[in-house]
N, C-alpha and C. Protein backbone atom coordinates (compact mmCIF):
# COMPACT_ATOMS: atom_id res chain seq x y z
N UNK A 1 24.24 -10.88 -7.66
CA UNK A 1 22.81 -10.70 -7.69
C UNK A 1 22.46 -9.24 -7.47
N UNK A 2 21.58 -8.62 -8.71
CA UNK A 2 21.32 -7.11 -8.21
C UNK A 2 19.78 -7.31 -7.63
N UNK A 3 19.65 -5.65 -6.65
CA UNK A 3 18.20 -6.00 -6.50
C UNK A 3 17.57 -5.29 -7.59
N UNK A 4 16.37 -5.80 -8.03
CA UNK A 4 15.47 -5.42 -8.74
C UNK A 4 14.32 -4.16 -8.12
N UNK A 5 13.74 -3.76 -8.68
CA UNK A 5 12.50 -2.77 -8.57
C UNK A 5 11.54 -3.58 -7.76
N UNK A 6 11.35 -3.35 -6.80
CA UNK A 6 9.65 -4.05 -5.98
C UNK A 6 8.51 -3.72 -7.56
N UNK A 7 7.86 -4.52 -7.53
CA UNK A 7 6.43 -4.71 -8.23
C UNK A 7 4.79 -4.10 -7.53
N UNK A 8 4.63 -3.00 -7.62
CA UNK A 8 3.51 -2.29 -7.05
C UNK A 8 2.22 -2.47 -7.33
N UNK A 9 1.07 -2.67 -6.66
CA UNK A 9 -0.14 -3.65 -6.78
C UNK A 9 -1.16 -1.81 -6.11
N UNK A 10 -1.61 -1.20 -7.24
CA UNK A 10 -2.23 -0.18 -6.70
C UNK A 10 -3.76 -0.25 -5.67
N UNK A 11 -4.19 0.26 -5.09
CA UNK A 11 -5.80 -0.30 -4.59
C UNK A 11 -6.36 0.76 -5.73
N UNK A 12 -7.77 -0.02 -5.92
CA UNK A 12 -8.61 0.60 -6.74
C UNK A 12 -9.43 1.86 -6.37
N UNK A 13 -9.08 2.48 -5.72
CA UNK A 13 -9.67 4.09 -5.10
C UNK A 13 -8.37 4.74 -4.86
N UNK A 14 -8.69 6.16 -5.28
CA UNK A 14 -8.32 7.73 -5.07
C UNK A 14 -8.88 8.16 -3.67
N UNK A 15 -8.10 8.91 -2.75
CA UNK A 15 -8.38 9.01 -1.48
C UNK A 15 -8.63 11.14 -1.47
N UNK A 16 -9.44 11.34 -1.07
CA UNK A 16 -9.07 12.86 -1.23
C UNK A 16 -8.22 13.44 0.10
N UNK A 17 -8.11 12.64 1.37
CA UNK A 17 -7.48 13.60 1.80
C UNK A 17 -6.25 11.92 2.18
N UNK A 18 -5.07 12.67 3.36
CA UNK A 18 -4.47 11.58 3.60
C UNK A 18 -5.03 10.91 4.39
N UNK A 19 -5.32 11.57 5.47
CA UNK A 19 -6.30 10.93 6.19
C UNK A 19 -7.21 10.10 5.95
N UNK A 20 -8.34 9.61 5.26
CA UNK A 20 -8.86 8.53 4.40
C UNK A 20 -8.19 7.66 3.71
N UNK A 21 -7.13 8.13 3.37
CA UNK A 21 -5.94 7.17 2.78
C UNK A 21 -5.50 6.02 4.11
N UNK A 22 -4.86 6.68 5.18
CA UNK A 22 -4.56 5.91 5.69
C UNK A 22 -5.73 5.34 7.09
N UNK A 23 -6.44 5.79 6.55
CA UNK A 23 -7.52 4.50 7.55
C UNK A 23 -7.63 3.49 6.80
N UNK A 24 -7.63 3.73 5.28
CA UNK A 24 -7.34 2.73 4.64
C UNK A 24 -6.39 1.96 4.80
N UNK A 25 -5.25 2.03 4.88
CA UNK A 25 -4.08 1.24 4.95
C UNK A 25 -4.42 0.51 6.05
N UNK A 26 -4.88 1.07 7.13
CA UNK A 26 -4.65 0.56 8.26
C UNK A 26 -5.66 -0.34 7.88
N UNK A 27 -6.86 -0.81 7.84
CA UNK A 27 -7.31 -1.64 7.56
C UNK A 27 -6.55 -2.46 6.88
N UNK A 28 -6.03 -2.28 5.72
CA UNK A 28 -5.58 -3.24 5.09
C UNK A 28 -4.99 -4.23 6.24
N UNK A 29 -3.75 -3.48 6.11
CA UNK A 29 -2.92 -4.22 7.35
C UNK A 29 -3.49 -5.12 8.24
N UNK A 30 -4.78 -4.60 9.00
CA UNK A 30 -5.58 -5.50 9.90
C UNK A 30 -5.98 -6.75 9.32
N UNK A 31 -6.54 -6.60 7.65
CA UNK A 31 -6.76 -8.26 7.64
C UNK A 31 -5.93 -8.88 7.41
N UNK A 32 -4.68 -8.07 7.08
CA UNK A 32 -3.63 -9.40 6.76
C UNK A 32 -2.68 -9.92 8.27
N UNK A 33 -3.02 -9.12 8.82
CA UNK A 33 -2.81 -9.87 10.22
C UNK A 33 -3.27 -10.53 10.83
N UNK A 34 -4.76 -10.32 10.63
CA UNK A 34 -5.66 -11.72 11.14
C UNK A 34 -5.27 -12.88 9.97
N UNK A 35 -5.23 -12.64 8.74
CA UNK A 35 -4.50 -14.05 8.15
C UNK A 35 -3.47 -15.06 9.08
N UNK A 36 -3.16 -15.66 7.81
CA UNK A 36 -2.12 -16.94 8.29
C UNK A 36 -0.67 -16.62 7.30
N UNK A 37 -0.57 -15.20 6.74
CA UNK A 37 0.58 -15.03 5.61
C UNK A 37 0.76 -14.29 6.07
N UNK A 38 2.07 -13.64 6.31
CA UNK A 38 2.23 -12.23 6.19
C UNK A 38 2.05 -11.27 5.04
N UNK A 39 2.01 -9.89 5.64
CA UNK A 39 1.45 -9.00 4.86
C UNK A 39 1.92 -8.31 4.04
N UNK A 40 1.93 -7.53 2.86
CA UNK A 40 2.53 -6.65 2.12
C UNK A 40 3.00 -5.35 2.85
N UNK A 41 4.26 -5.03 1.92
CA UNK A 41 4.65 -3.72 2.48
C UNK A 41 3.60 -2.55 1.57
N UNK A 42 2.67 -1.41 2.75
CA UNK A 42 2.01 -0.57 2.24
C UNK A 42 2.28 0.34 2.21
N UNK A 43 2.07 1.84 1.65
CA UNK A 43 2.13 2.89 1.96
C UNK A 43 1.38 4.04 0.95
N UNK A 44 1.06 4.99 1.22
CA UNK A 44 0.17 5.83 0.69
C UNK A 44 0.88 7.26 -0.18
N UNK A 45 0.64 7.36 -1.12
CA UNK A 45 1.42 7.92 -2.00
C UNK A 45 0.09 9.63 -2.44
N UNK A 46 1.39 10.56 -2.76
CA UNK A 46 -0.04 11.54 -2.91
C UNK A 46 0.33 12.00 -4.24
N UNK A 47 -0.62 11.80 -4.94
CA UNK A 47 -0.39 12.34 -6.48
C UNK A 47 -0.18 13.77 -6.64
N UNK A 48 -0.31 14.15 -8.12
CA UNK A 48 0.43 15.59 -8.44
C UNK A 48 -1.39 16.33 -8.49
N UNK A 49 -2.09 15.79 -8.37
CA UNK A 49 -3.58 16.47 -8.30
C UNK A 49 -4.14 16.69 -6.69
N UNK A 50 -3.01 16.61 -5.66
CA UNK A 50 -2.91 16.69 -4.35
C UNK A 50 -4.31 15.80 -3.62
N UNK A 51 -4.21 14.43 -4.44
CA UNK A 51 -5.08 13.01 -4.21
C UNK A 51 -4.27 12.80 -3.64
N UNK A 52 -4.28 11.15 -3.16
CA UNK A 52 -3.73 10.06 -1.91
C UNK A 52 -4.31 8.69 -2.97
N UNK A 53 -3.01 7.39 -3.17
CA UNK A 53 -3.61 6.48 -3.60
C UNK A 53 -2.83 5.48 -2.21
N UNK A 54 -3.47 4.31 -2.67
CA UNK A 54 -2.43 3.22 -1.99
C UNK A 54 -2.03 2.57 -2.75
N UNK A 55 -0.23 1.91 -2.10
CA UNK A 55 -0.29 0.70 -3.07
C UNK A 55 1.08 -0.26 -2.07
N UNK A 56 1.12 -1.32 -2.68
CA UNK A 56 1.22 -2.29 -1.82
C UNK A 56 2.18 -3.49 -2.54
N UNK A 57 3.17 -4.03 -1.98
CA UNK A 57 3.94 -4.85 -2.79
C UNK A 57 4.06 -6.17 -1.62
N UNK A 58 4.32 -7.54 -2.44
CA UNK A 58 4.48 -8.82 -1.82
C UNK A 58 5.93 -8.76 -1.93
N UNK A 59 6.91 -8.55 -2.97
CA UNK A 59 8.36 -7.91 -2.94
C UNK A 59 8.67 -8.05 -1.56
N UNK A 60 9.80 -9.31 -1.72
CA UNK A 60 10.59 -9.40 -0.23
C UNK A 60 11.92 -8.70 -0.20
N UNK A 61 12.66 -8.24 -1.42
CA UNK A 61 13.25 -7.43 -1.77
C UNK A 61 13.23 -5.92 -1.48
N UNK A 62 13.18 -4.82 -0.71
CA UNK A 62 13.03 -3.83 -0.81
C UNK A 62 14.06 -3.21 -0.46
């Protein structure tokens, strides 16, 4: 069995700094902890236009 590529689920906003990026995340995270599922693996990525996106995989594989 090989592992495969995780499958990346982008959020729909551009962050301008990192900082806004990851208050974002962190939210994220928060509601999926108040859920009843566990949560995706997140993390904040900074483009080549020195933006911040997020993105986020259900991928138990990593």
């Amino acid at each position: 069995m090989g592992r495969r590529k995780p499958r990346w689920v982008y959020y729909k906003g551009v962050f301008r700094s990192q900082f806004q990026a990851g208050c974002m995340k962190a939210r994220l995270e928060d509601n999926w902890q108040q859920g009843y599922e566990p949560g995706p693996f997140i993390e904040v990525r900074k483009l080549r236009t020195d933006k911040y996106v997020i993105r986020y995989t259900y991928d138990e594989m990593m």
